[in-house]
Protein backbone atom coordinates (compact mmCIF):
# COMPACT_ATOMS: atom_id res chain seq x y z
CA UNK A 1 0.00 0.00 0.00
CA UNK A 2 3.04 2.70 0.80
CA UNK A 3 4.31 2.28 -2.97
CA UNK A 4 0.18 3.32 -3.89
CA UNK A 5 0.56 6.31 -2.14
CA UNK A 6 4.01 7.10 -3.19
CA UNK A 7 3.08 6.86 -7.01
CA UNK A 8 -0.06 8.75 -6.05
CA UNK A 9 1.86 11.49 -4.01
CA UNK A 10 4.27 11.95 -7.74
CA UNK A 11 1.44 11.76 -9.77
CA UNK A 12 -0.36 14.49 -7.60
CA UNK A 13 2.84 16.94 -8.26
CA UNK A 14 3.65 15.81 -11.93
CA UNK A 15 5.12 19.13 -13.08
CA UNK A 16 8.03 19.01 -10.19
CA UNK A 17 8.69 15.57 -11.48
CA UNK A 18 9.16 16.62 -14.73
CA UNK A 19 10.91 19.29 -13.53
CA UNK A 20 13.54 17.60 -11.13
CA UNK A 21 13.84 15.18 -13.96
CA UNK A 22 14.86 17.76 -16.41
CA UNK A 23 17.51 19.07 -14.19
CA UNK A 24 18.44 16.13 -13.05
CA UNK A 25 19.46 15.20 -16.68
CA UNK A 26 20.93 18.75 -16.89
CA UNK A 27 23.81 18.19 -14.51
CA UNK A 28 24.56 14.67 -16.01
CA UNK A 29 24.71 16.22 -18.94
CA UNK A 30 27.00 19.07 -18.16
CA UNK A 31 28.89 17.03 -15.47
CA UNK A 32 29.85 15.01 -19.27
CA UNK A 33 31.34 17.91 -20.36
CA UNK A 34 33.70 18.47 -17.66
CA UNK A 35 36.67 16.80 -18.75
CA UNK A 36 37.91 16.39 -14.65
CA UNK A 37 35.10 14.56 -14.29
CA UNK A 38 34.68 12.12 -17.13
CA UNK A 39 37.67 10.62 -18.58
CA UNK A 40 37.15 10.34 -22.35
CA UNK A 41 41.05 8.79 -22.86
CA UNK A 42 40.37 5.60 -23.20
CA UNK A 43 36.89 5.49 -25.30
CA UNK A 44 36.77 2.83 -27.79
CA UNK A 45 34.76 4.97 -30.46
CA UNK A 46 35.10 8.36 -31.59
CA UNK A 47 31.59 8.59 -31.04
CA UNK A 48 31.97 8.45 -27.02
CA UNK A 49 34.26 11.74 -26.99
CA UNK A 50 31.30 13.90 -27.69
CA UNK A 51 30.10 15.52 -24.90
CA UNK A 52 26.30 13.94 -23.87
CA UNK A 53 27.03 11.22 -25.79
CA UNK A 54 25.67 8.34 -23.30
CA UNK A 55 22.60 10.29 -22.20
CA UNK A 56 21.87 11.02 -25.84
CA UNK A 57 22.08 7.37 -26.83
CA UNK A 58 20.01 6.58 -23.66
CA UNK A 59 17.68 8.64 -24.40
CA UNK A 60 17.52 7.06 -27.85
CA UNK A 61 17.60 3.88 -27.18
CA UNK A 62 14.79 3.92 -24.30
CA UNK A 63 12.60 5.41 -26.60
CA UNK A 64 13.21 3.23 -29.45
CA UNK A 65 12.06 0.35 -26.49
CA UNK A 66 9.16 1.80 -26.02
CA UNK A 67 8.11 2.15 -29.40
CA UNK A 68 8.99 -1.04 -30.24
CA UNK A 69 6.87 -2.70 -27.13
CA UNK A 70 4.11 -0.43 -28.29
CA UNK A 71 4.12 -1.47 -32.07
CA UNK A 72 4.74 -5.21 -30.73
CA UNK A 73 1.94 -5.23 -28.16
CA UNK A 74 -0.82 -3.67 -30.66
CA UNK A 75 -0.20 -5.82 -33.80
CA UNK A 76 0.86 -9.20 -32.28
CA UNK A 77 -0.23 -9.20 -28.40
CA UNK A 78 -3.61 -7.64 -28.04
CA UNK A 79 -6.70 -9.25 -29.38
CA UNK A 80 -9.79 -6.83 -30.27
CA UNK A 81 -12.83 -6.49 -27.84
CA UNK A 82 -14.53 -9.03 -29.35
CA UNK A 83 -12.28 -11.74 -29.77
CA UNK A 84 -14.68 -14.19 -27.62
CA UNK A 85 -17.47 -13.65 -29.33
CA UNK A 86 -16.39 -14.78 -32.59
């Protein structure tokens, strides 16, 4: 019941979410950039010395997921309302 109220509570103050997401991702993002932080020596690709490179393939790649699960559940999982009655 306490993980009800807590995704109750966040969906009750969405925009902070959102928000606190955002800059969440913000300092990840900048913290990337800092090259004290991050070391970028020893990358394997020339692709992971771009600043935001991770979180931009992340980002990517979690919403290629859920497209994919949505295209996958509509045309091969879910049945239409009246699949019994057939």
């Amino acid at each position: 019941m306490k993980l009800a109220k807590l995704i109750q509570f966040l969906r009750d103050r969405l925009n902070t979410v959102i928000w606190v997401s955002c800059a969440i991702l913000a300092l990840v993002v900048i913290g990337d950039a800092i090259p004290a932080i991050v070391d970028k020596e020893h990358a394997h690709t020339a692709a992971e010395h771009w600043p935001a490179f991770w979180a931009v393939f992340g980002l990517l790649g979690c919403g290629a997921l859920v497209l994919f699960s949505k295209l996958y559940g509509h045309y091969f999982v879910s049945r239409s309302e009246d699949y019994y009655d057939e």
